[in-house]
N, C-alpha and C. Protein backbone atom coordinates (compact mmCIF):
# COMPACT_ATOMS: atom_id res chain seq x y z
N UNK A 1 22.17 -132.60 8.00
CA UNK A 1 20.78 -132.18 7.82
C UNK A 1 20.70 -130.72 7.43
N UNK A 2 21.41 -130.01 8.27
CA UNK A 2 21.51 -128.32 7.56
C UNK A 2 20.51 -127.76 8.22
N UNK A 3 20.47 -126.47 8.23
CA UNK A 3 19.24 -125.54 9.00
C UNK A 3 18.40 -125.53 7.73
N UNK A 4 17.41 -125.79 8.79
CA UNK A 4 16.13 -125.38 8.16
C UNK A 4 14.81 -124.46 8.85
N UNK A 5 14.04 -124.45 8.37
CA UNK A 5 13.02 -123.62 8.97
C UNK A 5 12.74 -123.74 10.60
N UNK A 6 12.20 -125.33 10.60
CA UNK A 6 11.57 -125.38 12.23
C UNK A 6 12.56 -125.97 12.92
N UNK A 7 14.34 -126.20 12.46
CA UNK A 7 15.34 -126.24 13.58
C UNK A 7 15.53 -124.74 14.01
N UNK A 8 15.38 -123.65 13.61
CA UNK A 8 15.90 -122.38 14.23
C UNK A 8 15.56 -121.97 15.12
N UNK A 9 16.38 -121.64 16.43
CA UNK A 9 15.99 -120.98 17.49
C UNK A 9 16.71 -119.52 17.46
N UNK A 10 16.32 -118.90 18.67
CA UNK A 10 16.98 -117.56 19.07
C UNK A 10 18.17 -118.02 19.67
N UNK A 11 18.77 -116.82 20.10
CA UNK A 11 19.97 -117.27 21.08
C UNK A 11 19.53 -117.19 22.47
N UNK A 12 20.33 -117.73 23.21
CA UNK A 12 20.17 -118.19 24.60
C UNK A 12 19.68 -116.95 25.49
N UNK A 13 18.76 -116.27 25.82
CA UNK A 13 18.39 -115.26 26.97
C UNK A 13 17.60 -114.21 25.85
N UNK A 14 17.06 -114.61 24.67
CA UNK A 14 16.51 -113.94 23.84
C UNK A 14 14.72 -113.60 24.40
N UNK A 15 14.39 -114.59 24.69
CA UNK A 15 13.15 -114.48 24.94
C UNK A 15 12.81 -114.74 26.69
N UNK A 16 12.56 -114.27 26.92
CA UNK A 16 11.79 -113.88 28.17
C UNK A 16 10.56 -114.41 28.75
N UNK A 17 10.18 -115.12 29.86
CA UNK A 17 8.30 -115.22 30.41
C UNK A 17 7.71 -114.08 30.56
N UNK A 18 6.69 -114.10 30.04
CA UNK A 18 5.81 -112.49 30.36
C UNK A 18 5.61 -112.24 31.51
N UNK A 19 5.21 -111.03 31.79
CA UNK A 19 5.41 -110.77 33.44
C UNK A 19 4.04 -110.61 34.19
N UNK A 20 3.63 -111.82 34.64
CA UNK A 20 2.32 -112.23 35.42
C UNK A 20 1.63 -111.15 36.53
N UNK A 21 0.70 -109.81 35.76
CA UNK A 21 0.44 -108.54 36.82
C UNK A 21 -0.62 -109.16 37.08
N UNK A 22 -0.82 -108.75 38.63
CA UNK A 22 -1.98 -109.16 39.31
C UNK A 22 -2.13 -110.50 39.89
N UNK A 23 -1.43 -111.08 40.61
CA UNK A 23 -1.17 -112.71 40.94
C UNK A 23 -0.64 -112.77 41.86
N UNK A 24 -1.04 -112.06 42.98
CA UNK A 24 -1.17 -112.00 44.81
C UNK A 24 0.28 -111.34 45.33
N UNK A 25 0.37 -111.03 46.50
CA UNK A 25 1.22 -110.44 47.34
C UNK A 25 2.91 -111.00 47.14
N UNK A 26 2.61 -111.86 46.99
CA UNK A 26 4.35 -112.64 46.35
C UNK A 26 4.72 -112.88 44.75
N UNK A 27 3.81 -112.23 43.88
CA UNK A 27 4.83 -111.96 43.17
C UNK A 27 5.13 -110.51 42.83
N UNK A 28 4.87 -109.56 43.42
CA UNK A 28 5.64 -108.09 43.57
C UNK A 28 4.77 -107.33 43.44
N UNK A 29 3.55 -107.97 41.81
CA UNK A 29 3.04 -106.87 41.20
C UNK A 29 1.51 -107.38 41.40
N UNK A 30 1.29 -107.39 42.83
CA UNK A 30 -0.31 -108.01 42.93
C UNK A 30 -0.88 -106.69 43.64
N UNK A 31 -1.92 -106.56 43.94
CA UNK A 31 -3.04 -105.32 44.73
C UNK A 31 -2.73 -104.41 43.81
N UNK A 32 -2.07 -103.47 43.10
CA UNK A 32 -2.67 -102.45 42.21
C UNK A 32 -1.65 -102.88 40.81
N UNK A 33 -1.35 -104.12 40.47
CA UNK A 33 -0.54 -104.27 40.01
C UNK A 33 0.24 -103.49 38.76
N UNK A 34 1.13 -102.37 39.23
CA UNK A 34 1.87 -101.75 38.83
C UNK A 34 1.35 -100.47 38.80
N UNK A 35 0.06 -100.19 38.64
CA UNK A 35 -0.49 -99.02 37.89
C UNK A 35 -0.52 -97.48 38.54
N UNK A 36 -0.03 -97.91 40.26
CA UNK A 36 0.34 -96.63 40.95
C UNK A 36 -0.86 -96.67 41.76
N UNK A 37 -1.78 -95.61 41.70
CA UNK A 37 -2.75 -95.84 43.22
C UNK A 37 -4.05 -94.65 42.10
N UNK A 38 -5.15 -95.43 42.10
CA UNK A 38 -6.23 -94.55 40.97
C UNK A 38 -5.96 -94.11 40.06
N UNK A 39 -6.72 -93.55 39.55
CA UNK A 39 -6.86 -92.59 38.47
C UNK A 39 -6.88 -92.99 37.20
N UNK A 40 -7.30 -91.95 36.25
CA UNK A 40 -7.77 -92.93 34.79
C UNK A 40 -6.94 -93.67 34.28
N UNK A 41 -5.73 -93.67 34.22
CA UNK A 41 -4.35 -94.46 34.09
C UNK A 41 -4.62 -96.38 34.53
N UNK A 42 -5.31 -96.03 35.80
CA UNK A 42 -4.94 -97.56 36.55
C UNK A 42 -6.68 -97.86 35.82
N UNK A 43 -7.26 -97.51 35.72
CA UNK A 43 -8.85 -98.16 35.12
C UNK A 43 -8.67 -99.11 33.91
N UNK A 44 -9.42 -100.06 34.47
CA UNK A 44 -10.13 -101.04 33.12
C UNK A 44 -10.43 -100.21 31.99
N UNK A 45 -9.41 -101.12 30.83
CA UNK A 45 -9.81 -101.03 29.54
C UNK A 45 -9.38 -99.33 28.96
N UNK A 46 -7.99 -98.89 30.07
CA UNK A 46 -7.53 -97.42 29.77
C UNK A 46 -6.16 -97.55 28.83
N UNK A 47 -6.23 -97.06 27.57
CA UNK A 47 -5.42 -97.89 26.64
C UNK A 47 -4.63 -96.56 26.02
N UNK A 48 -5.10 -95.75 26.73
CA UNK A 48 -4.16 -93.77 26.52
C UNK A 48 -5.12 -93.64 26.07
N UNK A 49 -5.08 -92.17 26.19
CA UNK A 49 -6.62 -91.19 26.27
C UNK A 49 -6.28 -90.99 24.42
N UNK A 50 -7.11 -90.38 23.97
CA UNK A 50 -7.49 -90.31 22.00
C UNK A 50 -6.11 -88.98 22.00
N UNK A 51 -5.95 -88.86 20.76
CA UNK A 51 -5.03 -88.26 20.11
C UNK A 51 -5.85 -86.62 20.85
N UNK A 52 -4.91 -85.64 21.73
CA UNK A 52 -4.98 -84.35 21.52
C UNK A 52 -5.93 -83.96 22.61
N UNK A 53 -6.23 -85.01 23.61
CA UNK A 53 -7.16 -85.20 24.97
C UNK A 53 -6.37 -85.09 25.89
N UNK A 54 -6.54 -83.77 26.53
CA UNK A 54 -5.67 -83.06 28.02
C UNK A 54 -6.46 -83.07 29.36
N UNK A 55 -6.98 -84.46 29.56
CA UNK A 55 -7.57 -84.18 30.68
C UNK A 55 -8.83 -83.90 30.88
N UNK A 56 -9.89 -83.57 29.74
CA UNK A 56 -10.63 -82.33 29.97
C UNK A 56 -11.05 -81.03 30.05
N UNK A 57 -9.46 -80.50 29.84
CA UNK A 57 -9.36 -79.16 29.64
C UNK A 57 -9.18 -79.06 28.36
N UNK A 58 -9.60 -77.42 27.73
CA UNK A 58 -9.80 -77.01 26.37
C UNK A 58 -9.02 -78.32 25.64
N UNK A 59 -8.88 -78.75 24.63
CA UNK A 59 -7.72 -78.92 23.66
C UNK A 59 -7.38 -77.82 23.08
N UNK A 60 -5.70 -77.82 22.46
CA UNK A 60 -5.32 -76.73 21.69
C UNK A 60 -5.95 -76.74 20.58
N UNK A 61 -6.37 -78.15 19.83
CA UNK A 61 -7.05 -77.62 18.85
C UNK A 61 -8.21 -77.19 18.60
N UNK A 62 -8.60 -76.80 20.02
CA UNK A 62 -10.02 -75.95 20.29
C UNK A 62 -10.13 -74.69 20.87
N UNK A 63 -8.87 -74.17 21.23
CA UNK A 63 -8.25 -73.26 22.05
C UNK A 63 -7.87 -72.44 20.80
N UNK A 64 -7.21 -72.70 19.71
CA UNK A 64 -6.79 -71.65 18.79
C UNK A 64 -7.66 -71.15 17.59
N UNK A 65 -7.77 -70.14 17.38
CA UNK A 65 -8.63 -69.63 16.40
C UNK A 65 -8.52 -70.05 15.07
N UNK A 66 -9.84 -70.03 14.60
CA UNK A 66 -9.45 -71.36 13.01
C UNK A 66 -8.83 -69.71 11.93
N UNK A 67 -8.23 -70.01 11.33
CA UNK A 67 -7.95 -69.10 10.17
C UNK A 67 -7.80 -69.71 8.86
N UNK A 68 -8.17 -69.09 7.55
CA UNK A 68 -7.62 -69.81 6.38
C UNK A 68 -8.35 -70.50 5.86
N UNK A 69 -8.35 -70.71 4.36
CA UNK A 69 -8.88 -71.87 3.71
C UNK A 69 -7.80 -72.27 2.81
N UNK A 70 -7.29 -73.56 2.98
CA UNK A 70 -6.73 -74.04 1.96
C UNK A 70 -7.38 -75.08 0.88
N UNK A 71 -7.21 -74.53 -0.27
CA UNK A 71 -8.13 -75.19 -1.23
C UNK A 71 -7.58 -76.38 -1.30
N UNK A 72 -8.49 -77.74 -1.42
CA UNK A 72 -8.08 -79.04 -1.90
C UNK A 72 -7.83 -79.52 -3.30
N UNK A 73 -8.23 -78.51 -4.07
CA UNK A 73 -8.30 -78.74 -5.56
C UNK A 73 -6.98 -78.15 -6.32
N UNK A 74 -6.58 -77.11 -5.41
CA UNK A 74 -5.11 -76.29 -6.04
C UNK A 74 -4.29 -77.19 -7.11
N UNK A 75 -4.05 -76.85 -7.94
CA UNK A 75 -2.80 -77.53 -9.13
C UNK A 75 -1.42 -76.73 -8.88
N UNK A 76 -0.29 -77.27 -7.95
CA UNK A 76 0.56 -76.74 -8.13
C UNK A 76 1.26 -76.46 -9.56
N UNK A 77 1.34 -74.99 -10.09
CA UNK A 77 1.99 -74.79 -11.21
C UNK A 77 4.13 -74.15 -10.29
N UNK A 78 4.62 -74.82 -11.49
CA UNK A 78 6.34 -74.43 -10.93
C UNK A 78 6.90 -73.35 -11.85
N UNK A 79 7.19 -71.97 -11.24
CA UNK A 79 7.84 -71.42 -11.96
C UNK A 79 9.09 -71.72 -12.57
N UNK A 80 9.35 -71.57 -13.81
CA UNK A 80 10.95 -71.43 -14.32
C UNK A 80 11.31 -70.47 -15.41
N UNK A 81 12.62 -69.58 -14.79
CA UNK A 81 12.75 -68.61 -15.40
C UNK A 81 13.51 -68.72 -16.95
N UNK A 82 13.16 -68.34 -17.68
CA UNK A 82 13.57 -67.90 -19.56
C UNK A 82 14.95 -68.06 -19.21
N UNK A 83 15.79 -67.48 -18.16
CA UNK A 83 16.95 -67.35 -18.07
C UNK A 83 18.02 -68.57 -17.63
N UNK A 84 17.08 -69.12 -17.28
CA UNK A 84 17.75 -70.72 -16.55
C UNK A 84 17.77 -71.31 -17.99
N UNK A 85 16.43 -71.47 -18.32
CA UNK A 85 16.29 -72.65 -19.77
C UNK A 85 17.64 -72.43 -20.46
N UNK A 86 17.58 -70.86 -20.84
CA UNK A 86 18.71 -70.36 -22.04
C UNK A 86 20.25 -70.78 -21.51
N UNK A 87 20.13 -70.84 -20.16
CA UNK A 87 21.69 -71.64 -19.69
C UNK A 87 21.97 -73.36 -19.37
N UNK A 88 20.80 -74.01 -19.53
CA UNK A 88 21.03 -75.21 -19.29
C UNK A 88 20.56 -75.96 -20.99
N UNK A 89 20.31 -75.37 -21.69
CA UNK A 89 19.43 -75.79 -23.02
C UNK A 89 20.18 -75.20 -24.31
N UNK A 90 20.62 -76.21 -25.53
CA UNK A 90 21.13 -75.64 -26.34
C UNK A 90 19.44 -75.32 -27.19
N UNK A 91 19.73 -74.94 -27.93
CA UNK A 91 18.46 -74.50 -28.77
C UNK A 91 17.82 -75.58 -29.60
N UNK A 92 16.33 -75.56 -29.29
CA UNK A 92 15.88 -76.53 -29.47
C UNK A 92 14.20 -76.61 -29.07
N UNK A 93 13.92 -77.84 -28.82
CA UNK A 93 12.54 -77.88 -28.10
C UNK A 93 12.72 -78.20 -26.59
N UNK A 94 11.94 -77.73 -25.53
CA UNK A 94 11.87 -77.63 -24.48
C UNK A 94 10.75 -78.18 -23.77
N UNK A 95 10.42 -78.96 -23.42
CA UNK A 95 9.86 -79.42 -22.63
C UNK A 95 9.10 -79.99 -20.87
N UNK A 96 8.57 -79.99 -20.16
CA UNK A 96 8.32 -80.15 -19.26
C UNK A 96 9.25 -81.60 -18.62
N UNK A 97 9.09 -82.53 -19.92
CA UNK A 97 10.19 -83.72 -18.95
C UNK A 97 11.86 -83.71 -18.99
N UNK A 98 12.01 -82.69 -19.81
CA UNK A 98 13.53 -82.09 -19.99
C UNK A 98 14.04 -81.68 -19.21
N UNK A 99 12.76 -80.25 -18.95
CA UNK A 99 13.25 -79.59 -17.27
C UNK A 99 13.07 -80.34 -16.28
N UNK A 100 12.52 -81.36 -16.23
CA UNK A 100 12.35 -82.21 -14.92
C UNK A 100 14.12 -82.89 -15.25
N UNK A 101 14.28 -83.83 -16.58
CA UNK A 101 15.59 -84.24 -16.78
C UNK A 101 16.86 -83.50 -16.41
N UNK A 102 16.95 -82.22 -16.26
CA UNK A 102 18.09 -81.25 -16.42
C UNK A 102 18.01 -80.75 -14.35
N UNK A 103 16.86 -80.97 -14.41
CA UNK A 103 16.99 -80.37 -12.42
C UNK A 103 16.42 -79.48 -12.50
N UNK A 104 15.72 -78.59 -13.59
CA UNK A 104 15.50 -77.22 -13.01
C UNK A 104 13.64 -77.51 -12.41
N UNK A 105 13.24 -78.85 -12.73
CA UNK A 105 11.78 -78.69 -12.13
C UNK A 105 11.46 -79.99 -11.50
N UNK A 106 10.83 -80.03 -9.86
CA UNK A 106 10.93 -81.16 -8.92
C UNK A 106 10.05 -82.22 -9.97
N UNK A 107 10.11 -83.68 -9.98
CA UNK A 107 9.43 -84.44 -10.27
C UNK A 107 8.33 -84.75 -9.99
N UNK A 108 7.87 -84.12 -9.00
CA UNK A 108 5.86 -84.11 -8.34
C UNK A 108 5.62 -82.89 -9.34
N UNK A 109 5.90 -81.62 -9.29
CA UNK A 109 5.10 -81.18 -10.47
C UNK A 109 5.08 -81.40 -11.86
N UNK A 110 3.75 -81.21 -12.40
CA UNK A 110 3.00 -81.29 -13.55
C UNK A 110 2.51 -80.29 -14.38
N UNK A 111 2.79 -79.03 -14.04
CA UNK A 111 2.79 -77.91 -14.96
C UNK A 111 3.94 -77.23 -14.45
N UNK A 112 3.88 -75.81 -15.41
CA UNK A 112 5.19 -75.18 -15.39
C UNK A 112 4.80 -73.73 -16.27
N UNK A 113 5.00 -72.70 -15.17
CA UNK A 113 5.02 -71.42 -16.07
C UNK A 113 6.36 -70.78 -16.56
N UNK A 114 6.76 -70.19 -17.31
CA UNK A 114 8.10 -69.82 -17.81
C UNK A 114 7.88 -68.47 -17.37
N UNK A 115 8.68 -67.84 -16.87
CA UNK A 115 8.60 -66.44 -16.50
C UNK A 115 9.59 -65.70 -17.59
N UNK A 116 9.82 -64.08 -16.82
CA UNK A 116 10.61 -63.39 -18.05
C UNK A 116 11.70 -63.25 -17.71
N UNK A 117 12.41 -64.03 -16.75
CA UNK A 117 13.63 -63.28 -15.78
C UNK A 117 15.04 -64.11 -16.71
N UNK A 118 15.77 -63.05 -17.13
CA UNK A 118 17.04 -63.57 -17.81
C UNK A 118 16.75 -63.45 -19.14
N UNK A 119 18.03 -63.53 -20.05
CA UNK A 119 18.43 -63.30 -21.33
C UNK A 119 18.10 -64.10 -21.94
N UNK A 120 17.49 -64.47 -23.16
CA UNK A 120 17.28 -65.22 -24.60
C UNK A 120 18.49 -65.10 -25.33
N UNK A 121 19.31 -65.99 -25.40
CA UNK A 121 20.17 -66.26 -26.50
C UNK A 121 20.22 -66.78 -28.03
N UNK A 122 19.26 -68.08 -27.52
CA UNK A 122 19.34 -69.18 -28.61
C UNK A 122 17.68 -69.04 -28.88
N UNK A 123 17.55 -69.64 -30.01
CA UNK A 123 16.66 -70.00 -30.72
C UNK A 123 15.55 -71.18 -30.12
N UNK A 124 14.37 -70.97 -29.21
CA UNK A 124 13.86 -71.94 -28.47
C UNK A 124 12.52 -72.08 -29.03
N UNK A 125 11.84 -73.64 -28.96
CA UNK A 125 10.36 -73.65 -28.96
C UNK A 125 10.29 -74.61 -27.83
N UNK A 126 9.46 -73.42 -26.64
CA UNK A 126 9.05 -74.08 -25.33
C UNK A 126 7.75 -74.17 -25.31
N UNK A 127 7.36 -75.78 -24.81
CA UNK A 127 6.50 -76.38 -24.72
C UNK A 127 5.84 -76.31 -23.04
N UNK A 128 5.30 -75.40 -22.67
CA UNK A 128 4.76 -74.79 -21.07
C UNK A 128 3.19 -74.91 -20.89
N UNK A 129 2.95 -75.04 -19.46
CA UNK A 129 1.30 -74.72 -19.48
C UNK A 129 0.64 -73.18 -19.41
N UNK A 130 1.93 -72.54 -18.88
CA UNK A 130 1.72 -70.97 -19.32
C UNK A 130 3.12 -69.86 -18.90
N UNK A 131 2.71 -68.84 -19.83
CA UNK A 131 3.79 -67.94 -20.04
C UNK A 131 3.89 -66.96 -19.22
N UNK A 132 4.91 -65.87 -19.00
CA UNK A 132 4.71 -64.49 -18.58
C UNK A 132 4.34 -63.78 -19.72
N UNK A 133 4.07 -62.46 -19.88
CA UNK A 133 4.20 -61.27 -20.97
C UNK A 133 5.73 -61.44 -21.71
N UNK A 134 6.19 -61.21 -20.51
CA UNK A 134 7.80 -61.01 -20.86
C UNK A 134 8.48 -62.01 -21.35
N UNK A 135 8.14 -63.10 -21.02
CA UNK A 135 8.95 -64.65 -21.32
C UNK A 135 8.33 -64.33 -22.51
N UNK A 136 7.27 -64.41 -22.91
CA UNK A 136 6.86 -64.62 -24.38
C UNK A 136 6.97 -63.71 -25.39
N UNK A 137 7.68 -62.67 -24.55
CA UNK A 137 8.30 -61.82 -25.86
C UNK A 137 9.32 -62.00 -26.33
N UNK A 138 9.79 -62.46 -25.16
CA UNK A 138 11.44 -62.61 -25.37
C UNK A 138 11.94 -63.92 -26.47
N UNK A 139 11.09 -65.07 -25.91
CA UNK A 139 11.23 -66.54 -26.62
C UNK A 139 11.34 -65.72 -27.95
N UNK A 140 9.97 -64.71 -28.55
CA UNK A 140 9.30 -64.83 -29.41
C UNK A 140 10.77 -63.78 -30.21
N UNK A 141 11.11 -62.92 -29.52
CA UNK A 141 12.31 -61.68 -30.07
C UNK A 141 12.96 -62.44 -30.32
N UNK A 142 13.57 -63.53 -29.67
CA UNK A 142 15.12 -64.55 -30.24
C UNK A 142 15.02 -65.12 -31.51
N UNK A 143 13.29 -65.38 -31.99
CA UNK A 143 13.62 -66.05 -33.11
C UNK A 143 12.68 -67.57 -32.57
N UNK A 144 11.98 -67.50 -31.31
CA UNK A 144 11.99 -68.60 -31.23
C UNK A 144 10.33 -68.91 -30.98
N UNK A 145 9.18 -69.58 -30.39
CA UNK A 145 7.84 -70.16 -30.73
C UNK A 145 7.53 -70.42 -29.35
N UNK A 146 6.62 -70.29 -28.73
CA UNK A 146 5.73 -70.29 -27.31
C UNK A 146 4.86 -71.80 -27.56
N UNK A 147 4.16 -72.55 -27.24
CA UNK A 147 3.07 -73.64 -27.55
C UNK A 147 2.51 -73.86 -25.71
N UNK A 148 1.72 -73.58 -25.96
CA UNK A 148 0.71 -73.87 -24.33
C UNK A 148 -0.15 -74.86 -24.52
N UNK A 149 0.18 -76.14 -23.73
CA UNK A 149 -0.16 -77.51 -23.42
C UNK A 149 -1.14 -77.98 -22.43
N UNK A 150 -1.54 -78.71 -22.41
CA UNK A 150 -2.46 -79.14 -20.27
C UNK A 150 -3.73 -78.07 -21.11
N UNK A 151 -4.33 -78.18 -19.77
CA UNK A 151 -5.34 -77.70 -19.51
C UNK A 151 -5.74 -76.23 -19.86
């Protein structure tokens, strides 16, 4: 016949009887069954107090002073320096999914500024959402073309 669905069992001591609280003086856990002696713990329908509830006293997150605004709208832009491209890139066009291809930019970001840090060797046209001063002199001194994309 072969196993099938509704021949399968567990193995032998797998499953357990649930453990009957509250069901008189002989079976162990009758008169406060288990819950210790008062308090909000042993009460009907006490299922743990809400996320960050001490009792009554302050919460910390009412206890510490608010500081800061972090904007919800922020566009993370990723720096990458002129000097990296010119060592991982023969000359050419440059792109945002290149540098994502090559490692130099994480795959969650979506823009990318080129800064001025490092040497221009080769002949580049980088395709960025924005430049430094310096990066774009430099691209531009090698011989090579800036293009600003996105937004």
């Amino acid at each position: 016949m072969g196993t099938t669905l509704h021949t399968l069992k567990g193995p032998r001591g797998s499953t357990r009887n649930r453990k009957r609280i509250g069901r008189g003086p002989g079976s162990g856990t009758g008169e406060q069954s288990g819950k210790g002696v008062k308090g909000q713990k042993a009460r009907t329908g006490h299922h743990g107090a809400r996320f960050g509830f001490e009792g009554g006293q302050m919460p910390m997150q009412r206890r510490l002073p608010k500081k800061g605004f972090k904007n919800p709208f922020r566009e993370a832009i990723f720096a990458v320096n002129i000097g990296a491209i010119d060592e991982r890139f023969a000359a050419g066009t440059v792109t945002l999914a290149e540098l994502q291809t090559v490692g130099l930019v994480p795959r969650k970001y979506t823009r990318v500024k080129v800064l001025g840090e490092g040497e221009v060797t080769k002949k580049f046209v980088v395709k960025a959402d924005s430049f430094s001063a310096s990066a774009k002199e430099k691209i531009e001194k090698s011989g090579g073309r800036t293009e600003v994309v996105g937004a």
